[in-house]
PDB file of N, CA and C in Angstrom:
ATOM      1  N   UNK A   1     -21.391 128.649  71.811  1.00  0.00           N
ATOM      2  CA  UNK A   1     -21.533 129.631  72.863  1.00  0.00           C
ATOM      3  C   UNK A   1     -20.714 129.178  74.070  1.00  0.00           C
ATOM      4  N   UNK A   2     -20.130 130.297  74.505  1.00  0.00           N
ATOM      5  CA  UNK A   2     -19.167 130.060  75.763  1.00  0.00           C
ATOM      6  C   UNK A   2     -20.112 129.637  77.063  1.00  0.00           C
ATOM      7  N   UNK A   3     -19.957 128.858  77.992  1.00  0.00           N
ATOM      8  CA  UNK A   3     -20.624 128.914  79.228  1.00  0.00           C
ATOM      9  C   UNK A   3     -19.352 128.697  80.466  1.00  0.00           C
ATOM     10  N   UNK A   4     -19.140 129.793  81.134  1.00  0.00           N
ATOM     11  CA  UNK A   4     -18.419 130.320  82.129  1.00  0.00           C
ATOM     12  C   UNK A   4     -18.582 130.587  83.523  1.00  0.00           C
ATOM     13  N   UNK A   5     -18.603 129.905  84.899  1.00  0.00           N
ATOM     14  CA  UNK A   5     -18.723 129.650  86.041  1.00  0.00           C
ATOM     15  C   UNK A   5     -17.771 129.685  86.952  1.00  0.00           C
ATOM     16  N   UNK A   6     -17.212 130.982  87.132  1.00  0.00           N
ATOM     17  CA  UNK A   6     -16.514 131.310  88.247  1.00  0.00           C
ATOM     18  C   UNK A   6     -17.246 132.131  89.475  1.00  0.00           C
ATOM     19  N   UNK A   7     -17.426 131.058  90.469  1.00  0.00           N
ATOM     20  CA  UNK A   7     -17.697 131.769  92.215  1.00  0.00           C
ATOM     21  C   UNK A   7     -16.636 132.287  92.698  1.00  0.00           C
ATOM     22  N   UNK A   8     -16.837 133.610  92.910  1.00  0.00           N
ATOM     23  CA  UNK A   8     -15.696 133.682  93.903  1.00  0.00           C
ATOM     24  C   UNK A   8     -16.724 134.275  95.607  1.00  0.00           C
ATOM     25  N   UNK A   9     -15.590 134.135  96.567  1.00  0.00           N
ATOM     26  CA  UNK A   9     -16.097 134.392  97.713  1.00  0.00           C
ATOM     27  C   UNK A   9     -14.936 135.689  98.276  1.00  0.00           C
ATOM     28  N   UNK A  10     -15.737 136.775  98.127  1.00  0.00           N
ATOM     29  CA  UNK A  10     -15.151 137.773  98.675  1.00  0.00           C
ATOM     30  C   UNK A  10     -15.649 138.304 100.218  1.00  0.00           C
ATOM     31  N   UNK A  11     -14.102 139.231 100.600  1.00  0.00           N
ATOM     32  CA  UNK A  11     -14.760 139.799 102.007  1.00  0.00           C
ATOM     33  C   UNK A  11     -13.680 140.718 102.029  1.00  0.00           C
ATOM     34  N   UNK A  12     -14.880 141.802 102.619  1.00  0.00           N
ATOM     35  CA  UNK A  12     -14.332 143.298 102.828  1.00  0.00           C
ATOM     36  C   UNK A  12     -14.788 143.838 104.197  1.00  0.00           C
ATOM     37  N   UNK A  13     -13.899 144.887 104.665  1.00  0.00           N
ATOM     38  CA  UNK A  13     -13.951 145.277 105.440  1.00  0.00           C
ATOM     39  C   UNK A  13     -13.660 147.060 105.556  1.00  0.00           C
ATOM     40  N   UNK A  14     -15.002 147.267 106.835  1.00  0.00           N
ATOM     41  CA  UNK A  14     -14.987 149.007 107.082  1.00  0.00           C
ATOM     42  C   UNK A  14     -13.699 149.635 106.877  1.00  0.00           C
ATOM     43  N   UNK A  15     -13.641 150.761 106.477  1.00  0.00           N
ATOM     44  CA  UNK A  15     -12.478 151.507 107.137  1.00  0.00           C
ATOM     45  C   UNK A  15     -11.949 151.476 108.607  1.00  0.00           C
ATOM     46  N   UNK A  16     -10.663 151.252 108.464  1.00  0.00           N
ATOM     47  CA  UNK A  16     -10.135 151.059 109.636  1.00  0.00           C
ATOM     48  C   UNK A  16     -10.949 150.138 110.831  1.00  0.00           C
ATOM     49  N   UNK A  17     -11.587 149.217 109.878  1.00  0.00           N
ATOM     50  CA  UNK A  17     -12.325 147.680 110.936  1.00  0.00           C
ATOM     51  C   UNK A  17     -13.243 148.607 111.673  1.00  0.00           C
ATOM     52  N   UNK A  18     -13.905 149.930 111.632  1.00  0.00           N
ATOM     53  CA  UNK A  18     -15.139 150.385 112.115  1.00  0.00           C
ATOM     54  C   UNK A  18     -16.194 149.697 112.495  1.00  0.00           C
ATOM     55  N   UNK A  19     -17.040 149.011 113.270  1.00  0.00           N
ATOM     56  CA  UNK A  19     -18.074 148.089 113.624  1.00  0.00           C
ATOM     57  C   UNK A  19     -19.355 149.171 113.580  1.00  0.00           C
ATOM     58  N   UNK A  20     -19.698 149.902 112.365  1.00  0.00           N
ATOM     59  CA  UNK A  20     -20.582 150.438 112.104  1.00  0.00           C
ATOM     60  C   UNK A  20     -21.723 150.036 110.677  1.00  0.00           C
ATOM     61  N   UNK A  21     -21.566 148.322 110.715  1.00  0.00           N
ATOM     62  CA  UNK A  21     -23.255 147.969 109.999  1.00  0.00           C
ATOM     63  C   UNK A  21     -23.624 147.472 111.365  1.00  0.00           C
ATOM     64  N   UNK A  22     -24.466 148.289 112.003  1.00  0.00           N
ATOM     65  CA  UNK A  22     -25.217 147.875 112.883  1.00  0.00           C
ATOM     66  C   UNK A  22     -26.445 147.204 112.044  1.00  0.00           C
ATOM     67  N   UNK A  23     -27.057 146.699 113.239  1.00  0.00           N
ATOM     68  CA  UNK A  23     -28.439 145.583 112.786  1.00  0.00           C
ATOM     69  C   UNK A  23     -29.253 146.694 112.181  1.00  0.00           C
ATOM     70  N   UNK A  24     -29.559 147.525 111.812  1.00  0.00           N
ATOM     71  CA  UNK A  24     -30.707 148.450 111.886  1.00  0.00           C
ATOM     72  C   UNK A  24     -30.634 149.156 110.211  1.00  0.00           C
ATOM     73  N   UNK A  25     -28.870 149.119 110.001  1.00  0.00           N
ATOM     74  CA  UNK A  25     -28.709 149.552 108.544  1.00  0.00           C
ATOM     75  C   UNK A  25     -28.262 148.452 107.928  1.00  0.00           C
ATOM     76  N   UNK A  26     -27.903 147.415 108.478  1.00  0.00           N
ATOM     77  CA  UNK A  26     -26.747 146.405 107.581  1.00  0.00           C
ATOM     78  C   UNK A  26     -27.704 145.395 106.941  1.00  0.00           C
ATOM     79  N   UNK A  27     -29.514 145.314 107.104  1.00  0.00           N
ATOM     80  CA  UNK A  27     -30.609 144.559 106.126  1.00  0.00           C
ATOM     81  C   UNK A  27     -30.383 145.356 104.792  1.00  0.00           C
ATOM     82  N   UNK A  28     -30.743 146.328 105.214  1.00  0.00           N
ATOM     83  CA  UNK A  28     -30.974 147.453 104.246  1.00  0.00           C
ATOM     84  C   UNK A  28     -29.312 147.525 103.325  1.00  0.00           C
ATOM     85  N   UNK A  29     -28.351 147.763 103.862  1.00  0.00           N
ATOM     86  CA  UNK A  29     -27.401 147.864 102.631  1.00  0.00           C
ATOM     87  C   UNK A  29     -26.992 146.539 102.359  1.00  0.00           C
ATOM     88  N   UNK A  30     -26.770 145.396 102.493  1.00  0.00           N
ATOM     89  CA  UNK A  30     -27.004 143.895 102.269  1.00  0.00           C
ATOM     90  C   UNK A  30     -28.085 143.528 101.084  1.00  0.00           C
ATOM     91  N   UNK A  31     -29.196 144.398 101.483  1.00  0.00           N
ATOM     92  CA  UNK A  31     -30.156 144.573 100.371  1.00  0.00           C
ATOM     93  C   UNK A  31     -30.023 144.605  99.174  1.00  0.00           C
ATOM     94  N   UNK A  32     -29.600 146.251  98.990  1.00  0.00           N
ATOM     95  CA  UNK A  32     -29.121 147.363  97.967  1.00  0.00           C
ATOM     96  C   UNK A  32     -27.735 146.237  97.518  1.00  0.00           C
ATOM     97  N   UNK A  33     -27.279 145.982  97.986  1.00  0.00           N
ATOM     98  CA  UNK A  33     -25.755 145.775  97.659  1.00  0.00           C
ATOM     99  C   UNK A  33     -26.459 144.365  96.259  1.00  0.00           C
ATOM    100  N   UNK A  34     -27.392 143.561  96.918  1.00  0.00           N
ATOM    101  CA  UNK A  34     -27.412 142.220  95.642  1.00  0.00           C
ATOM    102  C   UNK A  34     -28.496 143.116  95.147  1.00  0.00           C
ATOM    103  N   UNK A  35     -29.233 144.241  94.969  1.00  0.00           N
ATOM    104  CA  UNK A  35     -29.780 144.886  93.974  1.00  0.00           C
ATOM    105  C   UNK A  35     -29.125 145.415  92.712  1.00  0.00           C
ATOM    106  N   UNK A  36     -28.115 146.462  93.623  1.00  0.00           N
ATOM    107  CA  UNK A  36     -27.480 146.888  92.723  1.00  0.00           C
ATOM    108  C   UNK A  36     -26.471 145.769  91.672  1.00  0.00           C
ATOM    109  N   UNK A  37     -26.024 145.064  92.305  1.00  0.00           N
ATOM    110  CA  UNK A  37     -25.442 144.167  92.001  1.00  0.00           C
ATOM    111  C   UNK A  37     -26.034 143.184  90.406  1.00  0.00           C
ATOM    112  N   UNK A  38     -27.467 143.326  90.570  1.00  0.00           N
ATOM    113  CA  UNK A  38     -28.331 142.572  89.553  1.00  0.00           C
ATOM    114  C   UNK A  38     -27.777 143.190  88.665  1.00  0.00           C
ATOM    115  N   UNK A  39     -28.569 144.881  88.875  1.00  0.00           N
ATOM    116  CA  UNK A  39     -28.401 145.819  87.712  1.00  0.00           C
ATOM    117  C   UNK A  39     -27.175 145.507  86.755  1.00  0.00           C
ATOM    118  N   UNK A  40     -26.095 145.139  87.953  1.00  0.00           N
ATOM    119  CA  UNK A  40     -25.037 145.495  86.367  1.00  0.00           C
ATOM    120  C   UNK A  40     -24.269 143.917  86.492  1.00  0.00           C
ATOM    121  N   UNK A  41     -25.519 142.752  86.214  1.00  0.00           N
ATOM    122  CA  UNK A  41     -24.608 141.823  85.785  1.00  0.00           C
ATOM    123  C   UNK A  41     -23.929 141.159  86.949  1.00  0.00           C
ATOM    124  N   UNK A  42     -24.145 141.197  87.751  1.00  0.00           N
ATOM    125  CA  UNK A  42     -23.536 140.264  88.940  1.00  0.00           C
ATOM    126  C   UNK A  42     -24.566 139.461  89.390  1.00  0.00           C
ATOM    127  N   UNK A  43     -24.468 138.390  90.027  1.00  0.00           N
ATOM    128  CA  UNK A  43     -25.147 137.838  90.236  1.00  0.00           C
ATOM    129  C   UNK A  43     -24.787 137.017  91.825  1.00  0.00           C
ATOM    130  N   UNK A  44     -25.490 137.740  92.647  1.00  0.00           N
ATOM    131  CA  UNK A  44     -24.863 137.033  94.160  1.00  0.00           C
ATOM    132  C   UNK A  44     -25.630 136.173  95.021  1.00  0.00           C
ATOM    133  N   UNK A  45     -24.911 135.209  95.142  1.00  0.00           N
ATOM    134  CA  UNK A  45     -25.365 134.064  95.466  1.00  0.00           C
ATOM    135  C   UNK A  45     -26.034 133.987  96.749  1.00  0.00           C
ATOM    136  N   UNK A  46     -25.014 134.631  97.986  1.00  0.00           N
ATOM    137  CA  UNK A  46     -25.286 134.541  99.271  1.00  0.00           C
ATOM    138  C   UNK A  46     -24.666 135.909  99.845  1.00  0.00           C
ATOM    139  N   UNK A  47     -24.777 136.454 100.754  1.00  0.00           N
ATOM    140  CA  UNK A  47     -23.673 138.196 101.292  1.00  0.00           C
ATOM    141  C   UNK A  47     -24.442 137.506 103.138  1.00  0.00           C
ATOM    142  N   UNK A  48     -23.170 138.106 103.957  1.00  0.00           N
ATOM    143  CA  UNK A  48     -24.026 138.216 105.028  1.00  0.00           C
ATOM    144  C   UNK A  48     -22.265 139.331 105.541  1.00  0.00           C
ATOM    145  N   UNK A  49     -22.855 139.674 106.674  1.00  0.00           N
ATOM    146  CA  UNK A  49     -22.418 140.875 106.956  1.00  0.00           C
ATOM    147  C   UNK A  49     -21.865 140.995 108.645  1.00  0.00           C
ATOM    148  N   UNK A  50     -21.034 141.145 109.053  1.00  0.00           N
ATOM    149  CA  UNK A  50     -20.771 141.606 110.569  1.00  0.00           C
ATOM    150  C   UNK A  50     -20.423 142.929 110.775  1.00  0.00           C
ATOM    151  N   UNK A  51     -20.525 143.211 112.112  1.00  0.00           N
ATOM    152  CA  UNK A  51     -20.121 145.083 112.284  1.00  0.00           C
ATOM    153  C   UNK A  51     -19.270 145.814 111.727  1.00  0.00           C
ATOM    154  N   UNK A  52     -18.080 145.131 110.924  1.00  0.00           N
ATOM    155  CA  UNK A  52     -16.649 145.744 110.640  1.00  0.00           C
ATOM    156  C   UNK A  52     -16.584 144.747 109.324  1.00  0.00           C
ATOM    157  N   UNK A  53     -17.225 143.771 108.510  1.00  0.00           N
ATOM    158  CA  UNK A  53     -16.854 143.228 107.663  1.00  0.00           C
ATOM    159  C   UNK A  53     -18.375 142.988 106.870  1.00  0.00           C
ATOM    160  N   UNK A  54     -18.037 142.470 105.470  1.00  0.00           N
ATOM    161  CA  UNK A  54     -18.875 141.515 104.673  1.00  0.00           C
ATOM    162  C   UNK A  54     -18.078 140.758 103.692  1.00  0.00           C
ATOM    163  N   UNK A  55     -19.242 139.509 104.066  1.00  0.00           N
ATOM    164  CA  UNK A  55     -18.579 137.857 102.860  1.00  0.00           C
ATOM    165  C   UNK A  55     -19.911 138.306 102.016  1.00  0.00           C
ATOM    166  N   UNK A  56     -19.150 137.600 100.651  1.00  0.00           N
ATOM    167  CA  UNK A  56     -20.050 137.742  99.462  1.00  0.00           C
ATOM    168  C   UNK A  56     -19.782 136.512  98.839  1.00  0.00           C
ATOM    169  N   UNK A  57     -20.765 135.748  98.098  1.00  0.00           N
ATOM    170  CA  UNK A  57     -20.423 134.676  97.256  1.00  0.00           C
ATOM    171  C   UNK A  57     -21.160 135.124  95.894  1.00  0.00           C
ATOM    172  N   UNK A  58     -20.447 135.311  94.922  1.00  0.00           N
ATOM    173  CA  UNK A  58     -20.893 135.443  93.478  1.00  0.00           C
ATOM    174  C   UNK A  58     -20.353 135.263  92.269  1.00  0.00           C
ATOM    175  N   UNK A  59     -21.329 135.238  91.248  1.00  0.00           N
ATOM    176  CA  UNK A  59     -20.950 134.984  89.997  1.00  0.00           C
ATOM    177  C   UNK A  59     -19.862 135.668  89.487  1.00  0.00           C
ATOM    178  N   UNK A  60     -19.033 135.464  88.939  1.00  0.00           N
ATOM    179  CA  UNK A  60     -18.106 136.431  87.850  1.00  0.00           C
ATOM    180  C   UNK A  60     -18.314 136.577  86.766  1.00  0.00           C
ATOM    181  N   UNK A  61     -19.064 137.556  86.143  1.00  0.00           N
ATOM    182  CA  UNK A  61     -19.425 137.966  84.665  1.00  0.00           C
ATOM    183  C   UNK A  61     -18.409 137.715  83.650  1.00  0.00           C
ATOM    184  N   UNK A  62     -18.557 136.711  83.161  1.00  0.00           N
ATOM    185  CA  UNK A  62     -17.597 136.415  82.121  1.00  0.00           C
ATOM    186  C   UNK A  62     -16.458 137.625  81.275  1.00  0.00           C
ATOM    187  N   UNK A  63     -17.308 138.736  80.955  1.00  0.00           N
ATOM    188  CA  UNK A  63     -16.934 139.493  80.732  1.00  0.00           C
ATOM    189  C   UNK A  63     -16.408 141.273  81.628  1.00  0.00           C
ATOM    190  N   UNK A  64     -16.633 140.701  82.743  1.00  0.00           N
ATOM    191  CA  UNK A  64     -15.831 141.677  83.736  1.00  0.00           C
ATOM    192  C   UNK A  64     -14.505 141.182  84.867  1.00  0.00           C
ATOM    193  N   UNK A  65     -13.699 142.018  84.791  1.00  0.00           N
ATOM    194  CA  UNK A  65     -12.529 142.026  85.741  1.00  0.00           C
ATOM    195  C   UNK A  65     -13.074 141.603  87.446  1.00  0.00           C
ATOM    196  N   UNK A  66     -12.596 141.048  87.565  1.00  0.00           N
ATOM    197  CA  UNK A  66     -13.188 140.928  89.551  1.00  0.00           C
ATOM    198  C   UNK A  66     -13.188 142.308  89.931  1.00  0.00           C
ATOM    199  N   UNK A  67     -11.750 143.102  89.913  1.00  0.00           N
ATOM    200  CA  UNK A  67     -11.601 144.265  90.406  1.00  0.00           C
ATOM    201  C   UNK A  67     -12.463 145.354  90.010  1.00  0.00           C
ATOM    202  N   UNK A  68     -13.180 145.367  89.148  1.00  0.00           N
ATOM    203  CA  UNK A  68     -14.498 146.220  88.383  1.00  0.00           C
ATOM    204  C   UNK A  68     -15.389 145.837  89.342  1.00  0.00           C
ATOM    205  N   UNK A  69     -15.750 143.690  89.252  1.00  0.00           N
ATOM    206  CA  UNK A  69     -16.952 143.976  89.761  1.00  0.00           C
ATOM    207  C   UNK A  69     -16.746 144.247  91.269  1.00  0.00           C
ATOM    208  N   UNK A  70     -15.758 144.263  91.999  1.00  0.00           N
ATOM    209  CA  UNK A  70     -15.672 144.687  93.582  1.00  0.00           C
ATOM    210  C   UNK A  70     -15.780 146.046  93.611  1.00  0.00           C
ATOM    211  N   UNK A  71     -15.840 146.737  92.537  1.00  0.00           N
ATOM    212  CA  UNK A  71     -15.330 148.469  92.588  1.00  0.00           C
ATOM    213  C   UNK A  71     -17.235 148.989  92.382  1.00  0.00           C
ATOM    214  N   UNK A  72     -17.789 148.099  91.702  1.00  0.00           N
ATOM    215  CA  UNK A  72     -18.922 148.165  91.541  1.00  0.00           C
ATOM    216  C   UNK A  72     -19.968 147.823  92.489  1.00  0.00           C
ATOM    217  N   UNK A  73     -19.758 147.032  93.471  1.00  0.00           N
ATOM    218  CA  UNK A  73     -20.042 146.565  94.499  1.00  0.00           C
ATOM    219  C   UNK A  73     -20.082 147.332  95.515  1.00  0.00           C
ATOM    220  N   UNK A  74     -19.061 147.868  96.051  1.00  0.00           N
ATOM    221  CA  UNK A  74     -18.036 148.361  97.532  1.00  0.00           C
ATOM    222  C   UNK A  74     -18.593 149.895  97.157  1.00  0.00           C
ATOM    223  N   UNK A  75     -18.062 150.548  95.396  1.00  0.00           N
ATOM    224  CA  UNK A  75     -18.119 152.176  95.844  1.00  0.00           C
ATOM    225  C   UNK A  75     -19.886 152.184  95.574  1.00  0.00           C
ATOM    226  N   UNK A  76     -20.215 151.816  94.828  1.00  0.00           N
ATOM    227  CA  UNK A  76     -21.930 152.135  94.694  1.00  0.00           C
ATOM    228  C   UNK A  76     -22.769 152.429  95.937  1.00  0.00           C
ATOM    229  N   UNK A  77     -22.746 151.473  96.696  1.00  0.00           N
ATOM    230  CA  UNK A  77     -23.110 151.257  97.794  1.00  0.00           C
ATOM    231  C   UNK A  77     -23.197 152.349  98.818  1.00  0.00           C
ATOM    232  N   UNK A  78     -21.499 152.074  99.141  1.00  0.00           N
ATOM    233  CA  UNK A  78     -21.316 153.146  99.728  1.00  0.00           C
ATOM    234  C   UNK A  78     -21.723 154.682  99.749  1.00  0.00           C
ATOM    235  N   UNK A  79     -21.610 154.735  98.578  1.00  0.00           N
ATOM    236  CA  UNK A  79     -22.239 156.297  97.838  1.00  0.00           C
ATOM    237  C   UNK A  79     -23.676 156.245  98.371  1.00  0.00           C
ATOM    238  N   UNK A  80     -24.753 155.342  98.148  1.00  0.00           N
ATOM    239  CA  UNK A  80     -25.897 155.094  98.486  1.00  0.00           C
ATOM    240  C   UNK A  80     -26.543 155.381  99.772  1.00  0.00           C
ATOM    241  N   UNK A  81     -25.815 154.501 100.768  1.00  0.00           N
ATOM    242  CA  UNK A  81     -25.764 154.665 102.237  1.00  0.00           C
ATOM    243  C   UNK A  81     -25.256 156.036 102.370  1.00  0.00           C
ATOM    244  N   UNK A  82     -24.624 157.226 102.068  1.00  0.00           N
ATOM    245  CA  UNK A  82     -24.288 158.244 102.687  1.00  0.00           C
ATOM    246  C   UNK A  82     -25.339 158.885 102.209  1.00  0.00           C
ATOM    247  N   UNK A  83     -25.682 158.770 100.951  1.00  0.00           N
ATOM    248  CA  UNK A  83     -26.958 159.788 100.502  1.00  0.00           C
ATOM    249  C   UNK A  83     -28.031 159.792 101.259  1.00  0.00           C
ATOM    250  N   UNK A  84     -28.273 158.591 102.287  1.00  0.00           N
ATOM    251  CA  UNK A  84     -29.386 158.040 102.840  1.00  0.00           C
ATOM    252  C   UNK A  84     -28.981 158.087 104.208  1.00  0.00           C
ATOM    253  N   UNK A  85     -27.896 158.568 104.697  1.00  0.00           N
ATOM    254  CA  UNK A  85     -27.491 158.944 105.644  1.00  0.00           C
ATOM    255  C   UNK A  85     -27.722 157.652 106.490  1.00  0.00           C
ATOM    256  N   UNK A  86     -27.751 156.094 105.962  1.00  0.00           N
ATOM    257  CA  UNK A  86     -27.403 155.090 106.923  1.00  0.00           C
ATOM    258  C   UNK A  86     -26.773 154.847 108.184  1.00  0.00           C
ATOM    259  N   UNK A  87     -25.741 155.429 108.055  1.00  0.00           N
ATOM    260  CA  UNK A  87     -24.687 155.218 109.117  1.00  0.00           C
ATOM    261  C   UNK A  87     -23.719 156.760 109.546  1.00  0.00           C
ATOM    262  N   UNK A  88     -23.684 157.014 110.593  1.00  0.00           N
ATOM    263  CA  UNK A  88     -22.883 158.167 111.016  1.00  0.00           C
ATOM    264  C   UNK A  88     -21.724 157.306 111.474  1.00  0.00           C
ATOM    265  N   UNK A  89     -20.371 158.252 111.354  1.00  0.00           N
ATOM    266  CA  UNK A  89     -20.889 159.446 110.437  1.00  0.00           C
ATOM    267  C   UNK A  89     -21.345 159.011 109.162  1.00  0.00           C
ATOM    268  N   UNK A  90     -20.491 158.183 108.595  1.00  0.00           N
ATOM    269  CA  UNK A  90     -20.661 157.294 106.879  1.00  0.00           C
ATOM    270  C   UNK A  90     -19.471 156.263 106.645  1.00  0.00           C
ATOM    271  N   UNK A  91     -20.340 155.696 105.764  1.00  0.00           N
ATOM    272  CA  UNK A  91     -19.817 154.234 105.264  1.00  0.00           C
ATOM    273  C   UNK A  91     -18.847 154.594 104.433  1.00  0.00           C
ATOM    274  N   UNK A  92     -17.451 154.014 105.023  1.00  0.00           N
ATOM    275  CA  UNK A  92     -16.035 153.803 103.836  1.00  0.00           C
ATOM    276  C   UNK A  92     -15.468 152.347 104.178  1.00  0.00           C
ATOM    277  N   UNK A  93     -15.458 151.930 102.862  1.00  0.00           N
ATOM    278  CA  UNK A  93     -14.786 150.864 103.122  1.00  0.00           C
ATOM    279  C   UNK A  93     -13.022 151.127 103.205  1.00  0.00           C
ATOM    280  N   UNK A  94     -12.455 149.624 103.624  1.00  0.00           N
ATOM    281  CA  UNK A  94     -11.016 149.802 103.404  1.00  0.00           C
ATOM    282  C   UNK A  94     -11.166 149.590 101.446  1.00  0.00           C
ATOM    283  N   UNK A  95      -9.315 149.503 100.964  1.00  0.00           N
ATOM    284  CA  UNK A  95      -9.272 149.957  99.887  1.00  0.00           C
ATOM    285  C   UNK A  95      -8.963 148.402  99.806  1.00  0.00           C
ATOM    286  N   UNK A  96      -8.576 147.269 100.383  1.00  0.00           N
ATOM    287  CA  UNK A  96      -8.845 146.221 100.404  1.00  0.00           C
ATOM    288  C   UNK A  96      -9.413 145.286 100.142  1.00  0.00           C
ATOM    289  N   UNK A  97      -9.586 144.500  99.686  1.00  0.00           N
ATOM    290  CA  UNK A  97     -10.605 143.026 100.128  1.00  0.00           C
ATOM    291  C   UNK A  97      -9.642 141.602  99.805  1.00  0.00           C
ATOM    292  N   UNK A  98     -10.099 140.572 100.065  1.00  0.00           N
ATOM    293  CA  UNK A  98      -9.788 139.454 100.333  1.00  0.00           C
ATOM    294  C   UNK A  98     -10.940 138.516  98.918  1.00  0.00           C
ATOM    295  N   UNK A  99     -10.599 137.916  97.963  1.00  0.00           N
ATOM    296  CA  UNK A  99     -11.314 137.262  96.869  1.00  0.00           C
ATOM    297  C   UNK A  99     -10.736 135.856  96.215  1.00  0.00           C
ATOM    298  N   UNK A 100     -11.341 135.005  96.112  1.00  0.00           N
ATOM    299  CA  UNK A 100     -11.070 133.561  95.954  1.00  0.00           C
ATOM    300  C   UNK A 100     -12.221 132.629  95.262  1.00  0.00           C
ATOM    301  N   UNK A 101     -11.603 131.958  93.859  1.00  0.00           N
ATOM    302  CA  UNK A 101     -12.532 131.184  93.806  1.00  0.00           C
ATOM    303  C   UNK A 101     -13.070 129.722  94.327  1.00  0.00           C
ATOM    304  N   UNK A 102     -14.129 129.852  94.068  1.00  0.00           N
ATOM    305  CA  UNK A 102     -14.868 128.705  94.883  1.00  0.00           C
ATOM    306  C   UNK A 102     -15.180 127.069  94.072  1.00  0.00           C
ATOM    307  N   UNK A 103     -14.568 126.101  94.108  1.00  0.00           N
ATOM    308  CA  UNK A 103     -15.141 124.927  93.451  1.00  0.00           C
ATOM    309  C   UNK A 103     -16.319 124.822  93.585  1.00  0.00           C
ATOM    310  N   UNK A 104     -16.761 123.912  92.723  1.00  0.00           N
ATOM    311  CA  UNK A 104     -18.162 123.347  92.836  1.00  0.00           C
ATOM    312  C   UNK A 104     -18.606 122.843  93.831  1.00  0.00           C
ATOM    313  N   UNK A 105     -17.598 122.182  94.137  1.00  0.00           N
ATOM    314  CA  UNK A 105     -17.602 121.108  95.536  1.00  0.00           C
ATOM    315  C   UNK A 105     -17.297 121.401  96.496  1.00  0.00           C
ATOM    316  N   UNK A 106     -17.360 122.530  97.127  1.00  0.00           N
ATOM    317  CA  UNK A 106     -17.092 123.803  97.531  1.00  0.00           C
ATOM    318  C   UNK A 106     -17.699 124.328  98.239  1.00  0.00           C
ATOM    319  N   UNK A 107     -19.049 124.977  97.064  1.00  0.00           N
ATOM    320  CA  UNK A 107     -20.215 125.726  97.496  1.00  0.00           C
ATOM    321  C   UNK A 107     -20.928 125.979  98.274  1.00  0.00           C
ATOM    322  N   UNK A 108     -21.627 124.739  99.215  1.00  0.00           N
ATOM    323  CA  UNK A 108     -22.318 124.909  99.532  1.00  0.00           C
ATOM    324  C   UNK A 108     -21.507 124.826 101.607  1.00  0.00           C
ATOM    325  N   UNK A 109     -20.516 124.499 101.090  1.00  0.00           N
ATOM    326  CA  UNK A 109     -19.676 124.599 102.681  1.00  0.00           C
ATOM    327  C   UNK A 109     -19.632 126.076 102.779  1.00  0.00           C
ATOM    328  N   UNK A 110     -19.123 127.138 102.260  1.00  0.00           N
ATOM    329  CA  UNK A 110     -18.964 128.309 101.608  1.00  0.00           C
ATOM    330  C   UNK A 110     -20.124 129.106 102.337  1.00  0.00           C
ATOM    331  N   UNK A 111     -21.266 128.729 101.241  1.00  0.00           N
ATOM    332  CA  UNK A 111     -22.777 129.602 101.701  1.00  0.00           C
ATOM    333  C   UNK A 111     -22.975 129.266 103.118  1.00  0.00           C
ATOM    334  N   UNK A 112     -22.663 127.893 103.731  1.00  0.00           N
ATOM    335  CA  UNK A 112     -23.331 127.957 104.944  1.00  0.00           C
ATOM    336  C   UNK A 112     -21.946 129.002 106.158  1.00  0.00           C
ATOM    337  N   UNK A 113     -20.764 128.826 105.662  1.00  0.00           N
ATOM    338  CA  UNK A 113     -20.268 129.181 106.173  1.00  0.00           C
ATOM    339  C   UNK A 113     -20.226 131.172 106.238  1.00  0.00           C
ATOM    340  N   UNK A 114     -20.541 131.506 105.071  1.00  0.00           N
ATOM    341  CA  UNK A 114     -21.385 132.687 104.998  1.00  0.00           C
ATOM    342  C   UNK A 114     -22.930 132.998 106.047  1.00  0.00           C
ATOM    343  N   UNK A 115     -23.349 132.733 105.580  1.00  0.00           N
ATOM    344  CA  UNK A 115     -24.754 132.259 106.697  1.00  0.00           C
ATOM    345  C   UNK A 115     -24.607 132.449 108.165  1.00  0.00           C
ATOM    346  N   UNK A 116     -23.598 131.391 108.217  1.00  0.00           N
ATOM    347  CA  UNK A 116     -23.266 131.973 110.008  1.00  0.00           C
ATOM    348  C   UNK A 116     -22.371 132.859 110.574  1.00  0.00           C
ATOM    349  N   UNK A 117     -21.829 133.749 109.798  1.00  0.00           N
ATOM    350  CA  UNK A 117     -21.261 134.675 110.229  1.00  0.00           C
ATOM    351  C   UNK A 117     -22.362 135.717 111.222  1.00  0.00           C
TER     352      UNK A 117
END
C-alpha cells in the first residue's frame, strides 16, 4: 500500500483584494471551508483568514490534482456564502492563488505562521 504526504500551504485572495471577510462572516466561512473540505477528501490542517486573503495548510489527496482540490475549496464555498447571503454584496475570489509544498520540518513554523495572521 502506497502512503503519500504532501502539505501544501496555500493562499488566496478576494476579488480584486476586497477586505470583505469581516470578523462576523469569516468564523463561519473558515468553518464551512474545513467542512466542506472533509467531505471530499481533504484534509486541513490549519486555515486562518484576513479581510482580503486566506492561508490554508493541507493534505493533498493522493489521488487529486491540487488545482481540483483548490477549485473545490475556493468555488464551493463561495457558492455557499452567497446562498447565505454572508457578505454583500458577495464573495468572489480572484482566479489566482499562491500553493507550495511544505517539509516536514517545516510544519509547524508554517501553522504558527498561519495562526498569526
Amino acid at each position: 500500500m502506497s502512503f503519500v504526504k504532501v502539505m501544501i500551504h496555500s493562499v488566496w485572495g478576494t476579488k480584486n483584494r476586497e477586505r470583505i471577510l469581516l470578523n462576523s462572516s469569516r468564523s463561519l466561512i473558515l468553518e464551512h471551508i474545513k467542512e466542506n473540505a472533509k467531505s471530499k477528501g481533504i484534509f486541513i490542517d490549519t486555515i486562518n483568514a484576513e479581510p482580503e486573503h486566506v492561508h490554508c495548510l493541507f493534505a493533498l489527496n493522493a489521488n487529486m490534482a491540487l488545482s481540483k482540490a483548490m477549485n473545490l475549496i475556493k468555488g464551493e464555498v463561495s457558492f455557499w456564502a452567497n446562498q447565505k447571503k454572508l457578505i454583500k454584496p458577495k464573495l468572489d475570489w480572484a482566479d489566482d492563488y499562491f500553493a507550495a509544498s511544505v517539509s516536514e520540518s517545516q510544519l509547524q513554523k508554517v501553522r504558527e505562521y498561519i495562526r498569526n495572521q
